[in-house]
N, C-alpha and C. Protein backbone atom coordinates (compact mmCIF):
# COMPACT_ATOMS: atom_id res chain seq x y z
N UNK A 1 16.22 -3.99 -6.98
CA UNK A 1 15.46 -4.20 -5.77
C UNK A 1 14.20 -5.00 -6.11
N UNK A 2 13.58 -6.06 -5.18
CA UNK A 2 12.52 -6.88 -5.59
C UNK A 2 11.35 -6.03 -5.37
N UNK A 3 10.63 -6.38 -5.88
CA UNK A 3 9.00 -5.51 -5.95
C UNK A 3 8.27 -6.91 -4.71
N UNK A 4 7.56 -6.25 -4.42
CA UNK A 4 6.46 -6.78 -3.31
C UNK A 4 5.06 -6.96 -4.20
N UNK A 5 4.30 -7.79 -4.61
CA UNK A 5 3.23 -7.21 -5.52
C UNK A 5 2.14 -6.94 -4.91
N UNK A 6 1.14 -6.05 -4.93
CA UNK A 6 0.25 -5.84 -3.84
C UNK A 6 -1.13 -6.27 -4.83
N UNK A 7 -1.95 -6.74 -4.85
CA UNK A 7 -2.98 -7.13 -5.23
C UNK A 7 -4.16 -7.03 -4.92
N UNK A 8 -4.96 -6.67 -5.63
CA UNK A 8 -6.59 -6.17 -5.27
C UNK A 8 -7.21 -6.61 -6.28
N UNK A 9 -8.68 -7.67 -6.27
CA UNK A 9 -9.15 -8.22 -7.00
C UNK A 9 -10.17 -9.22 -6.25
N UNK A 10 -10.20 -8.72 -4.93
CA UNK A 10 -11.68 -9.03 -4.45
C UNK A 10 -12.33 -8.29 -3.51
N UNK A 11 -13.81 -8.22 -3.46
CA UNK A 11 -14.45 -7.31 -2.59
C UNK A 11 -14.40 -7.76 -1.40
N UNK A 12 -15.23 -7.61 -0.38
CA UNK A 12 -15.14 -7.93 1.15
C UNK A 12 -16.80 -7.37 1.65
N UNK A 13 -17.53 -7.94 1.94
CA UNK A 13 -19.06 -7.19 2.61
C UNK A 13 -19.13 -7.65 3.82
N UNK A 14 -19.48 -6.58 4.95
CA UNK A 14 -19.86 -7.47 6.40
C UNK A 14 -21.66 -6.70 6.04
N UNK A 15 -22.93 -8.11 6.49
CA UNK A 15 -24.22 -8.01 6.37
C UNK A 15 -24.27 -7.27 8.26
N UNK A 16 -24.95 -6.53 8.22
CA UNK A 16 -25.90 -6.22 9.55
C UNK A 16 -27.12 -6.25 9.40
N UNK A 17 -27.56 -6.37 10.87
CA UNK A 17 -29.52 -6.40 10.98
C UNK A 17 -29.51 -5.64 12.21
N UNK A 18 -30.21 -5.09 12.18
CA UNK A 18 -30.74 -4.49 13.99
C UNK A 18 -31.81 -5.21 14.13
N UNK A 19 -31.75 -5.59 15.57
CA UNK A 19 -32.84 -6.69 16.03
C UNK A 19 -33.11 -6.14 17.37
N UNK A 20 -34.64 -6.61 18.32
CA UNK A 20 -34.97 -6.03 19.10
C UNK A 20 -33.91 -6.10 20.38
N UNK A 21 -32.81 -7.21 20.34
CA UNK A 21 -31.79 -7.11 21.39
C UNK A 21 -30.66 -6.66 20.43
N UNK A 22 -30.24 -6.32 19.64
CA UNK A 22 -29.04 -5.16 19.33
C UNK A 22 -29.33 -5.58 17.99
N UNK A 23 -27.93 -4.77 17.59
CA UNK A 23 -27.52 -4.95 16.10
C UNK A 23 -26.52 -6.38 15.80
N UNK A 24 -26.88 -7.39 14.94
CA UNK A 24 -25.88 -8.50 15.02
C UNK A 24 -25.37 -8.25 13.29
N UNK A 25 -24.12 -8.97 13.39
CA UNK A 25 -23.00 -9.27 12.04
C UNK A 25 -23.51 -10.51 11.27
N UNK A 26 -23.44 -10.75 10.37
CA UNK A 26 -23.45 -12.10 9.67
C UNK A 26 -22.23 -12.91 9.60
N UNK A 27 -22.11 -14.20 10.34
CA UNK A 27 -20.66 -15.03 10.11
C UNK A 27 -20.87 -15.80 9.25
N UNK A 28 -19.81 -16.15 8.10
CA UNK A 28 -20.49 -17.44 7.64
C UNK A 28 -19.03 -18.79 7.74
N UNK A 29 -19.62 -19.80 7.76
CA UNK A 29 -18.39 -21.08 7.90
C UNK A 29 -18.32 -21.69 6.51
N UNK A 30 -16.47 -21.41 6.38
CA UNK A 30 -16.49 -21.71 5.41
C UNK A 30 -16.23 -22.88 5.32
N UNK A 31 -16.65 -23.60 3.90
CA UNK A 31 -16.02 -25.49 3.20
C UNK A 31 -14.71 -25.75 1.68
N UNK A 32 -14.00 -24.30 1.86
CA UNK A 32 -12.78 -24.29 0.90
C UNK A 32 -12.19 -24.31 1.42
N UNK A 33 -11.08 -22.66 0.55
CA UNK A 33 -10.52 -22.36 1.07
C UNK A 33 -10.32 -21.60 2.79
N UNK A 34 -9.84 -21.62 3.33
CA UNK A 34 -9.62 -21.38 5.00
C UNK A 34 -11.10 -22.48 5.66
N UNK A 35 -10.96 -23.62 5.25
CA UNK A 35 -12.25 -24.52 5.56
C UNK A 35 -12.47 -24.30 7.06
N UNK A 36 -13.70 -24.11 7.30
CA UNK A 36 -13.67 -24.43 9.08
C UNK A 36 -13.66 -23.06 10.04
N UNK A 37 -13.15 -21.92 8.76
CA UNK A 37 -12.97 -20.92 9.61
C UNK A 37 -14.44 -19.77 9.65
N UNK A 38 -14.68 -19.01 10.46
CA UNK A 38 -15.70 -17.99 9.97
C UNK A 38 -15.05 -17.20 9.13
N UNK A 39 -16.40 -16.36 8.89
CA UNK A 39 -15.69 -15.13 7.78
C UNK A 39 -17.41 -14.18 7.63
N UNK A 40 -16.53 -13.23 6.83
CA UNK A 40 -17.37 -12.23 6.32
C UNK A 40 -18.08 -12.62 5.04
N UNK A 41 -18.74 -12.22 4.33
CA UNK A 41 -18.77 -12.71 3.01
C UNK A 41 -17.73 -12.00 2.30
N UNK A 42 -16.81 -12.28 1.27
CA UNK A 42 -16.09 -11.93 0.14
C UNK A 42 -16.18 -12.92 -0.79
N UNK A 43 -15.13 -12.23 -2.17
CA UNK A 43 -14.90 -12.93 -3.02
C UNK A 43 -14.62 -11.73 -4.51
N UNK A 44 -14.21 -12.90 -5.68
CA UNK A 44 -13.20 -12.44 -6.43
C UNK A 44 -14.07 -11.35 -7.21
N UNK A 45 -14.03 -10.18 -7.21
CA UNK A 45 -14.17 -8.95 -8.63
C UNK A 45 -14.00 -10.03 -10.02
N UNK A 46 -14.85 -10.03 -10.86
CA UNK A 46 -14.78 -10.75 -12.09
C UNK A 46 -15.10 -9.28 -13.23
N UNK A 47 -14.21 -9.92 -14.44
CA UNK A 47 -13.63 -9.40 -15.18
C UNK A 47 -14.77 -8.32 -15.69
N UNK A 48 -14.04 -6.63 -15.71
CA UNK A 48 -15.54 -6.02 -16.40
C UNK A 48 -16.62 -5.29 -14.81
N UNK A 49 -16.43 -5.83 -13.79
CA UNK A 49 -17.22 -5.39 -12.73
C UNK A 49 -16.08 -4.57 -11.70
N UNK A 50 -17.47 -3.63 -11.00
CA UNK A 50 -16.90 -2.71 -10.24
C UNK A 50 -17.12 -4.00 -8.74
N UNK A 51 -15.77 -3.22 -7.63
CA UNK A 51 -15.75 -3.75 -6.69
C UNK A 51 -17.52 -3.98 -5.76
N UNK A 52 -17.90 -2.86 -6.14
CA UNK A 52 -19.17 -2.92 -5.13
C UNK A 52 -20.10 -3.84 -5.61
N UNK A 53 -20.17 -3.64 -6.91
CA UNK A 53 -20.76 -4.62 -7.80
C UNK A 53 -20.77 -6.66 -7.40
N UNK A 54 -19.40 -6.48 -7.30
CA UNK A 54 -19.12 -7.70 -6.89
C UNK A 54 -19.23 -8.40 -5.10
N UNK A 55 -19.24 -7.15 -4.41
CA UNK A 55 -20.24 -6.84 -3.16
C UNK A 55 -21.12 -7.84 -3.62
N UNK A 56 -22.11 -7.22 -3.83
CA UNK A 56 -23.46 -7.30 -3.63
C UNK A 56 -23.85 -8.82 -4.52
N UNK A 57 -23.13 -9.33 -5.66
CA UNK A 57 -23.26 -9.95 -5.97
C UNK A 57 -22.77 -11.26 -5.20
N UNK A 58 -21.76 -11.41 -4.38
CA UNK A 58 -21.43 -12.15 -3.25
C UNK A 58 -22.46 -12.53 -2.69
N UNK A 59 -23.07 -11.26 -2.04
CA UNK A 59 -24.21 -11.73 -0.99
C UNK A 59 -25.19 -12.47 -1.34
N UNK A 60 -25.75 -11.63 -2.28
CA UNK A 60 -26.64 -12.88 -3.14
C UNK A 60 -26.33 -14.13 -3.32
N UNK A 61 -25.04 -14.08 -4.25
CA UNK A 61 -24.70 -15.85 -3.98
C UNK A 61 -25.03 -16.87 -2.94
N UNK A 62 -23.66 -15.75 -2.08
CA UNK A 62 -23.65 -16.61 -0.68
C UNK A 62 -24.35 -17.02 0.19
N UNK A 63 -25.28 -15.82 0.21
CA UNK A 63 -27.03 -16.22 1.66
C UNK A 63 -28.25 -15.65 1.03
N UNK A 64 -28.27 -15.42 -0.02
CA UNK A 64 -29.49 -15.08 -0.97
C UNK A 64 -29.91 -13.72 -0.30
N UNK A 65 -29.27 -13.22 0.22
CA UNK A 65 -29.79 -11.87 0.77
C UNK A 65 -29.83 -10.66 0.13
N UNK A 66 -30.19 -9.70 0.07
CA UNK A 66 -30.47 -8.49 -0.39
C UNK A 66 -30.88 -7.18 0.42
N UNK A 67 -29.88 -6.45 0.34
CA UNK A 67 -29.86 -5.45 0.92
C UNK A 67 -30.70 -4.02 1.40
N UNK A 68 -30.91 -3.59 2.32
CA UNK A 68 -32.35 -2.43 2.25
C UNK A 68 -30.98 -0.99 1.86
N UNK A 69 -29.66 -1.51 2.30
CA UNK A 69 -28.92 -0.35 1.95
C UNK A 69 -27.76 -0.85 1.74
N UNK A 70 -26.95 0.04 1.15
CA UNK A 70 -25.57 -0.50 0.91
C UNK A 70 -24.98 0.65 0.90
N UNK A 71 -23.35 0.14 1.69
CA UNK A 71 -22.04 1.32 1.94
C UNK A 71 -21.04 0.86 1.25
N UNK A 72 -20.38 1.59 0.81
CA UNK A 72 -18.72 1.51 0.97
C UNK A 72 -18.22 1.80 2.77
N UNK A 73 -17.35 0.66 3.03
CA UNK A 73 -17.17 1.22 4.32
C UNK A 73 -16.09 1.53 4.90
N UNK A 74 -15.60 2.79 3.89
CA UNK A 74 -14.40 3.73 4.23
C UNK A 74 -13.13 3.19 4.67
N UNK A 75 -12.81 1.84 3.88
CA UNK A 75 -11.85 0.98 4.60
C UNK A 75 -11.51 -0.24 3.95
N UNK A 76 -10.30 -0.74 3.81
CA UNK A 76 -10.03 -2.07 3.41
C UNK A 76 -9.36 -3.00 4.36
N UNK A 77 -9.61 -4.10 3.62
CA UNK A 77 -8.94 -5.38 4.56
C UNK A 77 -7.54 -5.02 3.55
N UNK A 78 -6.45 -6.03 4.28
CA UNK A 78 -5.69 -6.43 4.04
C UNK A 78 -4.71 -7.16 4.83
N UNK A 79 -4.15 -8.30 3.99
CA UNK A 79 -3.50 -9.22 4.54
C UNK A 79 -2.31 -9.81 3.43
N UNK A 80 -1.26 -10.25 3.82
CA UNK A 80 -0.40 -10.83 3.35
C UNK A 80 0.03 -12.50 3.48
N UNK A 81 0.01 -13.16 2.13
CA UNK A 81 -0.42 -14.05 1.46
C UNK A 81 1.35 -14.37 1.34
N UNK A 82 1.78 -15.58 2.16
CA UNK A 82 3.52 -15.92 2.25
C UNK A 82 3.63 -16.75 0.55
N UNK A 83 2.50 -17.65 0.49
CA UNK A 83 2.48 -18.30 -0.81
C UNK A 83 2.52 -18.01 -1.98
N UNK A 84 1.93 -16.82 -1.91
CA UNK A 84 2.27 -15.64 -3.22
C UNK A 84 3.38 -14.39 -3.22
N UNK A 85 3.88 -14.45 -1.45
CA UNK A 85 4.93 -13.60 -1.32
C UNK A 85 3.88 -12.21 -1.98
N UNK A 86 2.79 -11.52 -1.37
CA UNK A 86 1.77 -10.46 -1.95
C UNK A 86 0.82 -10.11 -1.03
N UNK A 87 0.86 -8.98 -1.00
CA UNK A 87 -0.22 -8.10 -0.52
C UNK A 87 -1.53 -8.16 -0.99
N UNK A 88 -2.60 -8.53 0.03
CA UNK A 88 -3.91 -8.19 -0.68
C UNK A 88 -4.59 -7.41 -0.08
N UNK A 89 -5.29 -6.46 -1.07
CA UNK A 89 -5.97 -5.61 -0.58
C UNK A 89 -7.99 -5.64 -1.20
N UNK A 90 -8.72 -5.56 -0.12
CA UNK A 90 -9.78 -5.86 -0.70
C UNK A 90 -10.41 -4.75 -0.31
N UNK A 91 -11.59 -3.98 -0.95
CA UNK A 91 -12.23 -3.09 -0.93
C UNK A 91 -13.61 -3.29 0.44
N UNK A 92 -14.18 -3.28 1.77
CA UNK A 92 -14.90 -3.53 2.28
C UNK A 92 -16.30 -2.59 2.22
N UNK A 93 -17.27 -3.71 2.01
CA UNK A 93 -18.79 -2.84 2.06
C UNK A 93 -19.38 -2.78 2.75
N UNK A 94 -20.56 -2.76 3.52
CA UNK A 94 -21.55 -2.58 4.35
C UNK A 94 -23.30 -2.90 4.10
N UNK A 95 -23.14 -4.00 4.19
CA UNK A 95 -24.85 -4.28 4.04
C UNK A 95 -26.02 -3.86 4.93
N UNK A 96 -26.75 -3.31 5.01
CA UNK A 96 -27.99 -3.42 6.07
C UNK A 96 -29.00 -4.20 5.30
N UNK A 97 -29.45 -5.01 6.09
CA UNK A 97 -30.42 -6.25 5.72
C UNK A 97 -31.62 -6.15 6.51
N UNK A 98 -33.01 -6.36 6.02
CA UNK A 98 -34.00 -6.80 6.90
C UNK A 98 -33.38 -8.14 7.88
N UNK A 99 -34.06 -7.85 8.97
CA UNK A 99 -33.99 -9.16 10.48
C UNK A 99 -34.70 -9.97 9.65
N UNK A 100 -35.81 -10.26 9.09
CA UNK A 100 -36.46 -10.65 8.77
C UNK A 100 -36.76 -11.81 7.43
N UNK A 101 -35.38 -11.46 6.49
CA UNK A 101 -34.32 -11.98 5.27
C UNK A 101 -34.41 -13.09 5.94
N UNK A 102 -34.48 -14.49 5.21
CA UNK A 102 -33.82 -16.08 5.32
C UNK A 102 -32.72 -16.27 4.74
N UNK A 103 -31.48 -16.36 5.14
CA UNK A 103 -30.27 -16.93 5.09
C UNK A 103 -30.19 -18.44 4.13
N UNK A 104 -30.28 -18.35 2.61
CA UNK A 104 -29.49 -19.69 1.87
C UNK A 104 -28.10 -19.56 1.41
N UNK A 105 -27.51 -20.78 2.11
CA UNK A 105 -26.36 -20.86 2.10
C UNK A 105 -26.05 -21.64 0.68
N UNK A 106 -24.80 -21.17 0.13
CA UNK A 106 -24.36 -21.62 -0.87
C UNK A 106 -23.33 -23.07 -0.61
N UNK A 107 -22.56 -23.74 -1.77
CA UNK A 107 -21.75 -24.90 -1.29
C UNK A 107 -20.53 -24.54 -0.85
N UNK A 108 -20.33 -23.15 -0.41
CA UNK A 108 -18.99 -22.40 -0.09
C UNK A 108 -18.94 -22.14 1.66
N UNK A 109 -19.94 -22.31 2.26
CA UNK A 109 -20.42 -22.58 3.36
C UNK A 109 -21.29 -23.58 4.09
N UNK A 110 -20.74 -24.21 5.23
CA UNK A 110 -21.74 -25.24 6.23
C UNK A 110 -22.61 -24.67 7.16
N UNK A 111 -22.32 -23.32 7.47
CA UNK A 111 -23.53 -23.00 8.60
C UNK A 111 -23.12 -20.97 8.45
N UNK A 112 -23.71 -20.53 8.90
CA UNK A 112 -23.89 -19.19 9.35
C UNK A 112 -24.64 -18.86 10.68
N UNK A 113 -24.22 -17.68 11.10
CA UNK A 113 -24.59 -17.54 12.36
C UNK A 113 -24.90 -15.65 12.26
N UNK A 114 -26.02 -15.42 13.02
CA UNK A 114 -25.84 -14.09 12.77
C UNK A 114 -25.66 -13.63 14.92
N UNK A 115 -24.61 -12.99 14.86
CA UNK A 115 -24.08 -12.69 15.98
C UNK A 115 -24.01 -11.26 16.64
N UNK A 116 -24.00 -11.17 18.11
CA UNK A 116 -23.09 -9.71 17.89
C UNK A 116 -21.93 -9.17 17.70
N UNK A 117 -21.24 -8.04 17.46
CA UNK A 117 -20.24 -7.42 17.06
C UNK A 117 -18.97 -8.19 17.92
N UNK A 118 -19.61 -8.24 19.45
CA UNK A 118 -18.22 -8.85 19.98
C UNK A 118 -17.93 -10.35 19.87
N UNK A 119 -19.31 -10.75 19.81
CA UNK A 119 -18.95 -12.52 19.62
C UNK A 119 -18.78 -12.61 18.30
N UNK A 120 -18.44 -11.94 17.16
CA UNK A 120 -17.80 -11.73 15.84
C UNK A 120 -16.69 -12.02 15.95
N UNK A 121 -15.84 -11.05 16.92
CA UNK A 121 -14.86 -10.46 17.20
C UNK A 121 -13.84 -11.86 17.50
N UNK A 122 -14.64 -12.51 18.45
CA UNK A 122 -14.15 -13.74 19.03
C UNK A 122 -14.25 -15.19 18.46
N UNK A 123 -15.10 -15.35 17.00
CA UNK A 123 -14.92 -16.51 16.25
C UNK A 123 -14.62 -15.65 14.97
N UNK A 124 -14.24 -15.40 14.64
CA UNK A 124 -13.20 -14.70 13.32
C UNK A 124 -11.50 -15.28 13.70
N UNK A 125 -10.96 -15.70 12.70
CA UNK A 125 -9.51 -15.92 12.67
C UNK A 125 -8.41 -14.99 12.74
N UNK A 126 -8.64 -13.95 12.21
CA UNK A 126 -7.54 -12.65 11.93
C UNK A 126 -7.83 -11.32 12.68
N UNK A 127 -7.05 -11.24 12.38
CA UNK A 127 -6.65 -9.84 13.23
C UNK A 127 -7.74 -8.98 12.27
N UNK A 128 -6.97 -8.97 11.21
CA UNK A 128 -7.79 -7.83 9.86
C UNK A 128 -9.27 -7.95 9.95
N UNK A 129 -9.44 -8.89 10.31
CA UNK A 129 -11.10 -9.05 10.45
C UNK A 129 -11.62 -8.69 11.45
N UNK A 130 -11.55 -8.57 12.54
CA UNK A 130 -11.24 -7.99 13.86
C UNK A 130 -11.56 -6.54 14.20
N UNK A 131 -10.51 -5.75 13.00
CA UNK A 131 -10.24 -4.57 12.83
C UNK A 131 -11.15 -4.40 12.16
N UNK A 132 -11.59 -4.85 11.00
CA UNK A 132 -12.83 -4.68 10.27
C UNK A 132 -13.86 -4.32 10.84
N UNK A 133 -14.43 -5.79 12.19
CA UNK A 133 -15.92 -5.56 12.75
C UNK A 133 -15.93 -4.36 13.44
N UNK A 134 -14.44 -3.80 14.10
CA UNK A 134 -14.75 -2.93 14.80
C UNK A 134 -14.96 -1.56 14.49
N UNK A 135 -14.51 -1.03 13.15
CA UNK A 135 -14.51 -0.20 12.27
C UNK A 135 -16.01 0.01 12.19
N UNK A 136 -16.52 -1.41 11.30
CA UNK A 136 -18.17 -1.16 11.08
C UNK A 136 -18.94 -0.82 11.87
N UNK A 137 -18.72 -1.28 13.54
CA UNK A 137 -19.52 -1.29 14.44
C UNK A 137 -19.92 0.62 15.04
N UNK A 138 -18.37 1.07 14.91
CA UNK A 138 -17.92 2.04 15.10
C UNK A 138 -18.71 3.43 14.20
N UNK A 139 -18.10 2.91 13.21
CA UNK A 139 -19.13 4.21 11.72
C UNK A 139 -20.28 3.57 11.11
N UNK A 140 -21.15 2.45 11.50
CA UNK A 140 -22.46 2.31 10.81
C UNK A 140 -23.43 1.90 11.75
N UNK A 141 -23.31 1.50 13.22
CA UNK A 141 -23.69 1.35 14.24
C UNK A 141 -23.44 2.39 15.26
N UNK A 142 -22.70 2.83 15.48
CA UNK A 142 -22.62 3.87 16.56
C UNK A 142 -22.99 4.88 16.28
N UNK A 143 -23.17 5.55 15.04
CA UNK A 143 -23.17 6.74 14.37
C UNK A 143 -23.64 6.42 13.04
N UNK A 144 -24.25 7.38 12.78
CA UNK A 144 -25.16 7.08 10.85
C UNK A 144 -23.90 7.06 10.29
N UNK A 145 -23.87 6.39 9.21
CA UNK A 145 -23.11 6.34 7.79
C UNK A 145 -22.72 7.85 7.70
N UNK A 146 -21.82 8.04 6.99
CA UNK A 146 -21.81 9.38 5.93
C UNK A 146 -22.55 9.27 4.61
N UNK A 147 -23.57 9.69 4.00
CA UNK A 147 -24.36 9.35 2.93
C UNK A 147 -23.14 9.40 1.64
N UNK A 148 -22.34 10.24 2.10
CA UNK A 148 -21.25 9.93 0.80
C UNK A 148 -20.90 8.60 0.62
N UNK A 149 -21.22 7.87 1.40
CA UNK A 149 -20.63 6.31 1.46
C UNK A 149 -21.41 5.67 0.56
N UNK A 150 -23.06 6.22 0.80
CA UNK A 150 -24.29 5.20 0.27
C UNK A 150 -23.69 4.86 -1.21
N UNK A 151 -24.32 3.66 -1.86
CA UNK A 151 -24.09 2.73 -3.17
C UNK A 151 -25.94 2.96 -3.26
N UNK A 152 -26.26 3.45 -4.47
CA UNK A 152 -27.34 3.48 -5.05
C UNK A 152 -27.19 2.17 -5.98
N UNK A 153 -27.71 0.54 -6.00
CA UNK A 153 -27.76 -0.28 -6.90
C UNK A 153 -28.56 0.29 -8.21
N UNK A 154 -29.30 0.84 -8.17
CA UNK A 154 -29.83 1.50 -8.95
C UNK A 154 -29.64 2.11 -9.98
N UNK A 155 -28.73 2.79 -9.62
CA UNK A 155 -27.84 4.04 -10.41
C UNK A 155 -27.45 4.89 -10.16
């Protein structure tokens, strides 16, 4: 019988801010791979690092941002990849960010937008992503975190 290979080997972070008219998501547009499309921030776990690790190190990359808190957020993406005939599964985090943070974009993105949950909802490509914002919106916006979730960078 053929094996299906399921694969995990990158993180996934959606950034939030609460602002005096709600809480908005961070989109960013990408210039690679899926060029053109929005997205969350992700990217690849490198060799030796923990998933969250590679969280947070994303963000930084990607919009120079830095977090006032960080989650695990009880949940993964996943999607299936016809070109690899494979399952991917990515670990998703949870940023809370100062409103107040400046957004630098890396050469992996042309623009970012920080939005609300539903106009997320509606320039995102996938379904999985979709399911994602609404998850976050759901357990880190509607309701406090579970502190079991919190990521101490620290230690």
């Amino acid at each position: 019988m053929p094996d299906l290979a399921i694969r995990a080997f990158l993180a996934s972070l959606v950034a939030i801010r609460s602002t005096p008219t709600g809480w908005q998501v961070l989109l960013l547009k990408r210039t690679q791979t899926l060029a053109g499309t929005w997205c969350q921030i992700a990217g690849k776990i490198e060799e030796g690092e923990t998933a969250w690790r590679a969280a947070l190190r994303e963000l930084e990359e990607e919009t120079g941002l830095t977090p006032m808190q960080l989650y695990s957020a009880d949940i993964c993406e996943q999607f299936y990849e016809a070109h690899r005939d494979a399952i991917t599964i990515a670990p998703v985090f949870v940023a809370f960010v100062d409103p107040d943070q400046t957004v630098r974009l890396n050469h992996e993105h042309s623009a970012h937008r920080w939005v609300s949950f539903e106009e997320a909802a509606e320039m995102v490509t996938f379904g999985g992503q979709r399911r994602v914002l609404r998850w976050v919106e759901e357990e880190f916006v509607k309701r406090a975190p579970a502190e079991q979730l919190r990521i101490d960078p620290a230690g």
